[in-house]
N, C-alpha and C. Protein backbone atom coordinates (compact mmCIF):
# COMPACT_ATOMS: atom_id res chain seq x y z
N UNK A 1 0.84 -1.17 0.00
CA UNK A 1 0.00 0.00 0.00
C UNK A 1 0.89 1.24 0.00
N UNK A 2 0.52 2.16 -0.68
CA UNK A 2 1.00 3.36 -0.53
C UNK A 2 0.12 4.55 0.00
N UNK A 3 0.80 5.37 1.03
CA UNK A 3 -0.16 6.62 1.22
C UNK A 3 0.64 7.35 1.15
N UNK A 4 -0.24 8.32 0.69
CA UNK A 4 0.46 10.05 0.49
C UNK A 4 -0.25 11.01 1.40
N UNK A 5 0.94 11.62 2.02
CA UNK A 5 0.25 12.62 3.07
C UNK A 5 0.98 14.35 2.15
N UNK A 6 -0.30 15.21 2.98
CA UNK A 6 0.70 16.69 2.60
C UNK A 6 1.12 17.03 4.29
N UNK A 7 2.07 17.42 4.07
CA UNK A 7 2.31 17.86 5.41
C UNK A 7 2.81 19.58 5.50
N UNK A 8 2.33 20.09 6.46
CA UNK A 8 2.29 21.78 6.54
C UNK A 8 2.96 22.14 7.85
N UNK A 9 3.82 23.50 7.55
CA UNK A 9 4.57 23.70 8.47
C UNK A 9 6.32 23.43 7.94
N UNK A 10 6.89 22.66 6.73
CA UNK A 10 7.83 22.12 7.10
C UNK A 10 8.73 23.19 5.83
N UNK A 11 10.35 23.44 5.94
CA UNK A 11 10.48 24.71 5.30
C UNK A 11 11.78 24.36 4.90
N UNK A 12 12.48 23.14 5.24
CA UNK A 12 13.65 22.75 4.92
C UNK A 12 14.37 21.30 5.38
N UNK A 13 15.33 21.17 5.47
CA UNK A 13 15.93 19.74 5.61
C UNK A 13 16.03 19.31 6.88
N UNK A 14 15.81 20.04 8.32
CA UNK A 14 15.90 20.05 9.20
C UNK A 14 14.31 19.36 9.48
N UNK A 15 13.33 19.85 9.04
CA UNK A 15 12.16 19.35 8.85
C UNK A 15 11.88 18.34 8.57
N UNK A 16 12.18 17.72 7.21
CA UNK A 16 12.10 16.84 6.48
C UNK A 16 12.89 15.38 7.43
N UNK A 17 14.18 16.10 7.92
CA UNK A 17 14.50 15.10 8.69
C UNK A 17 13.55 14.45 10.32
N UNK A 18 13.24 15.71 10.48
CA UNK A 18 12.20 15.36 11.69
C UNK A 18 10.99 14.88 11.40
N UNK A 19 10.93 14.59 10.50
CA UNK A 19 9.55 14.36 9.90
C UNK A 19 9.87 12.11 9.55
N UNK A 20 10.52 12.09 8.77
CA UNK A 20 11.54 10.69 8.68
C UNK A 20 11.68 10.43 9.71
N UNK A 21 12.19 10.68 10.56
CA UNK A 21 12.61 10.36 11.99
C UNK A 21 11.47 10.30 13.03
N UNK A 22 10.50 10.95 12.78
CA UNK A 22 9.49 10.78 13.48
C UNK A 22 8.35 9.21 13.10
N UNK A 23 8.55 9.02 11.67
CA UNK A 23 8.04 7.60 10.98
C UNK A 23 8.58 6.41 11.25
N UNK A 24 9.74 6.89 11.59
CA UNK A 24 10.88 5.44 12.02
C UNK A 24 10.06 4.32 12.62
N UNK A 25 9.37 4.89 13.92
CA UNK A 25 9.39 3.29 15.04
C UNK A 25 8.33 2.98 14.57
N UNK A 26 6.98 3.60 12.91
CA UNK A 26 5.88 2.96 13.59
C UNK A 26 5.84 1.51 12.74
N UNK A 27 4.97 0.55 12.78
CA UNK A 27 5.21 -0.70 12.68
C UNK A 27 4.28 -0.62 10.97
N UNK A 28 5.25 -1.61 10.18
CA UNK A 28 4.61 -1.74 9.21
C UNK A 28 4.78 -0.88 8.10
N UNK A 29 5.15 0.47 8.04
CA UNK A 29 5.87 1.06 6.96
C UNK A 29 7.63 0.14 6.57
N UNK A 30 7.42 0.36 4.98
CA UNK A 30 8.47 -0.57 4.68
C UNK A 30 9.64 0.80 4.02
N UNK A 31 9.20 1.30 3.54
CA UNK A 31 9.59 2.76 3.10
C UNK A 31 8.76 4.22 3.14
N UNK A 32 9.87 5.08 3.57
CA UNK A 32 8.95 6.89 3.64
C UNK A 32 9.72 7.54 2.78
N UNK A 33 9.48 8.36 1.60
CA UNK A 33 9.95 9.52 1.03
C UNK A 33 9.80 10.71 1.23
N UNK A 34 10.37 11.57 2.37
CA UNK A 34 9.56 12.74 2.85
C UNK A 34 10.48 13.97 2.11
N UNK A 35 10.09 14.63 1.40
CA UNK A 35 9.95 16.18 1.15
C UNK A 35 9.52 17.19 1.95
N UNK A 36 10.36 18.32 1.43
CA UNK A 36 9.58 19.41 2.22
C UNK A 36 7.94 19.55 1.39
N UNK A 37 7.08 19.22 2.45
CA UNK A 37 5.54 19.60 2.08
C UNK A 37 4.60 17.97 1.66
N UNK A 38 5.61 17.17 1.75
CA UNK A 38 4.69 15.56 1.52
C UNK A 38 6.00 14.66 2.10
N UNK A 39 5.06 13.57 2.22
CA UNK A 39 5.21 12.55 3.03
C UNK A 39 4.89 11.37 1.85
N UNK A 40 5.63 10.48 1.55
CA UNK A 40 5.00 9.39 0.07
C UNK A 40 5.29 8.11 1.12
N UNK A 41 4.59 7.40 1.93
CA UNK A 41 4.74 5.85 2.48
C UNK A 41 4.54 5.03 2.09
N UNK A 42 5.12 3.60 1.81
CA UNK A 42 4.80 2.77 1.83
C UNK A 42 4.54 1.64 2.90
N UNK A 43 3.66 1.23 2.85
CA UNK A 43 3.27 0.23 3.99
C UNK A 43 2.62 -1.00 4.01
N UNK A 44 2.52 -2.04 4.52
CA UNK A 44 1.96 -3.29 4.51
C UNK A 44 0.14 -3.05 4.78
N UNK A 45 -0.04 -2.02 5.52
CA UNK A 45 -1.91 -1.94 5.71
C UNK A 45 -1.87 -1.79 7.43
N UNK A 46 -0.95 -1.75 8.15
CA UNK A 46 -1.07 -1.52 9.53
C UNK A 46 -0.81 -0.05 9.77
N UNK A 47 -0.01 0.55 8.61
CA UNK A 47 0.36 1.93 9.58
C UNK A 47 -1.12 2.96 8.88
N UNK A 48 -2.26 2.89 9.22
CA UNK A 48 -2.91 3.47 8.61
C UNK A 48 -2.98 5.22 8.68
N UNK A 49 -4.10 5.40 7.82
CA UNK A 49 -3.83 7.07 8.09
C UNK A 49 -3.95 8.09 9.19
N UNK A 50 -4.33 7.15 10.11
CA UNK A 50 -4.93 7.97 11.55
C UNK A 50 -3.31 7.86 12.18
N UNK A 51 -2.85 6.58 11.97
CA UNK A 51 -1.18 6.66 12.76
C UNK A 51 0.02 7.19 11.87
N UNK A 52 0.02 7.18 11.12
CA UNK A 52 0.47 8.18 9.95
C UNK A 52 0.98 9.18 10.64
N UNK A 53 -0.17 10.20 10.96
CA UNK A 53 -1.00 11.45 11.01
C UNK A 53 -0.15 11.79 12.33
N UNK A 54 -0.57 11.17 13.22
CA UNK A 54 -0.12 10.98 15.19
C UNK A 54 1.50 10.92 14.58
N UNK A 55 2.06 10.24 13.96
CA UNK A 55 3.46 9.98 14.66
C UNK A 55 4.16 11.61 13.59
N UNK A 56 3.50 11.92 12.05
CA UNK A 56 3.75 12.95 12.09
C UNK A 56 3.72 14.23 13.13
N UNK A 57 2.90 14.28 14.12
CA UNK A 57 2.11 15.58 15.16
C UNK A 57 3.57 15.20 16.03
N UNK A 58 3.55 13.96 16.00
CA UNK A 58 5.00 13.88 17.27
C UNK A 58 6.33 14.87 16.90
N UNK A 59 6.05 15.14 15.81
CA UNK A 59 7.57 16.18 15.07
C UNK A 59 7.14 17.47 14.64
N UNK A 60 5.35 17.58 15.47
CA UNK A 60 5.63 19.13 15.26
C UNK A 60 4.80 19.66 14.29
N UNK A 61 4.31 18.78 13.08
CA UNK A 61 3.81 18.98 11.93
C UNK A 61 2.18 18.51 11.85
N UNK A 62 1.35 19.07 11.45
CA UNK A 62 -0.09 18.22 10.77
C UNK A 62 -0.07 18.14 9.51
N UNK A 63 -0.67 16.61 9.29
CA UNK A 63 -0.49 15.81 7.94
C UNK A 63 -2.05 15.54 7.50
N UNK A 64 -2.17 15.78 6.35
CA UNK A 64 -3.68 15.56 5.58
C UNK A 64 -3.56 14.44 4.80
N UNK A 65 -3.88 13.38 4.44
CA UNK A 65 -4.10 12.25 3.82
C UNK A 65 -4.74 12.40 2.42
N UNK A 66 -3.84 12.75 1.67
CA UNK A 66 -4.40 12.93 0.25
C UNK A 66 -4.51 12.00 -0.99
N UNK A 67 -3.82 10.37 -0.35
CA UNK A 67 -4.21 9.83 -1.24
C UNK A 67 -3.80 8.35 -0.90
N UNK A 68 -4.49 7.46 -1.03
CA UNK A 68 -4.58 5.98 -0.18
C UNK A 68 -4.47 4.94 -1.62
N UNK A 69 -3.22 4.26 -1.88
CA UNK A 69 -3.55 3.53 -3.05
C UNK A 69 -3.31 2.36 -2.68
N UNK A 70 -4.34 1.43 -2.24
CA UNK A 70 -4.62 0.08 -2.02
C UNK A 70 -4.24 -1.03 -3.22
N UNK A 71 -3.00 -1.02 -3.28
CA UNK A 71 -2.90 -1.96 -4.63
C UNK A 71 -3.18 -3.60 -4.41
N UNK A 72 -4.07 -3.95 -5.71
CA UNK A 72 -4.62 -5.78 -4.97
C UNK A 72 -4.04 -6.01 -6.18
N UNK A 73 -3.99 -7.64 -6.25
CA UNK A 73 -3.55 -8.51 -7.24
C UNK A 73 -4.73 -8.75 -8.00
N UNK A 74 -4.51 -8.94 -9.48
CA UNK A 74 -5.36 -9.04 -10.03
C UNK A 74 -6.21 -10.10 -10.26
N UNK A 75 -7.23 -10.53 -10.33
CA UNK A 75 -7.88 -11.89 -10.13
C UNK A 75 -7.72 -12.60 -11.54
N UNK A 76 -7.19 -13.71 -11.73
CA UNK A 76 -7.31 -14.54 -12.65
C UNK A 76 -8.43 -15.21 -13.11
C-alpha cells in the first residue's frame, strides 16, 4: 500500500529530517519519502492514516491524507 500525506509547516531539511525520523518506530511502513511539504509511504496496511498522522504531530507537523492507493492482485 502506498499513502500520500501533505504535510504543513515544514520549510527545509531540518524538517524533512524530523519528519523521517518521526516515521521510524511505527510498525509496518516498509519505506517513507519525505519532502519538504509531503510525506509518500509505503506500507503493509497496519500503519494506517490515523497513525500516519499521530506519529507525524509527534515532530511538530499536521499531515492531511491525500491519497490511499490500495494496490490488490489481479484476479485470474
Amino acid at each position: 500500500m502506498r499513502t500520500t500525506l501533505r504535510v504543513t509547516g515544514m520549510s527545509g531539511h531540518h524538517c524533512v529530517q524530523a519528519v523521517f525520523t518521526a516515521l521510524t518506530p511505527v510498525e509496518g511502513i516498509l519505506s517513507a519519502d519525505v519532502s519538504v511539504g509531503t510525506a509518500v509511504i509505503e506500507h503493509d496496511g497496519r500503519a494506517t492514516g490515523t497513525v500516519l498522522r499521530q506519529a507525524i504531530a509527534v515532530a511538530g507537523y499536521d499531515a492531511e491524507v491525500v491519497g490511499d492507493d490500495r494496490r490488490q492482485l489481479p484476479i485470474l
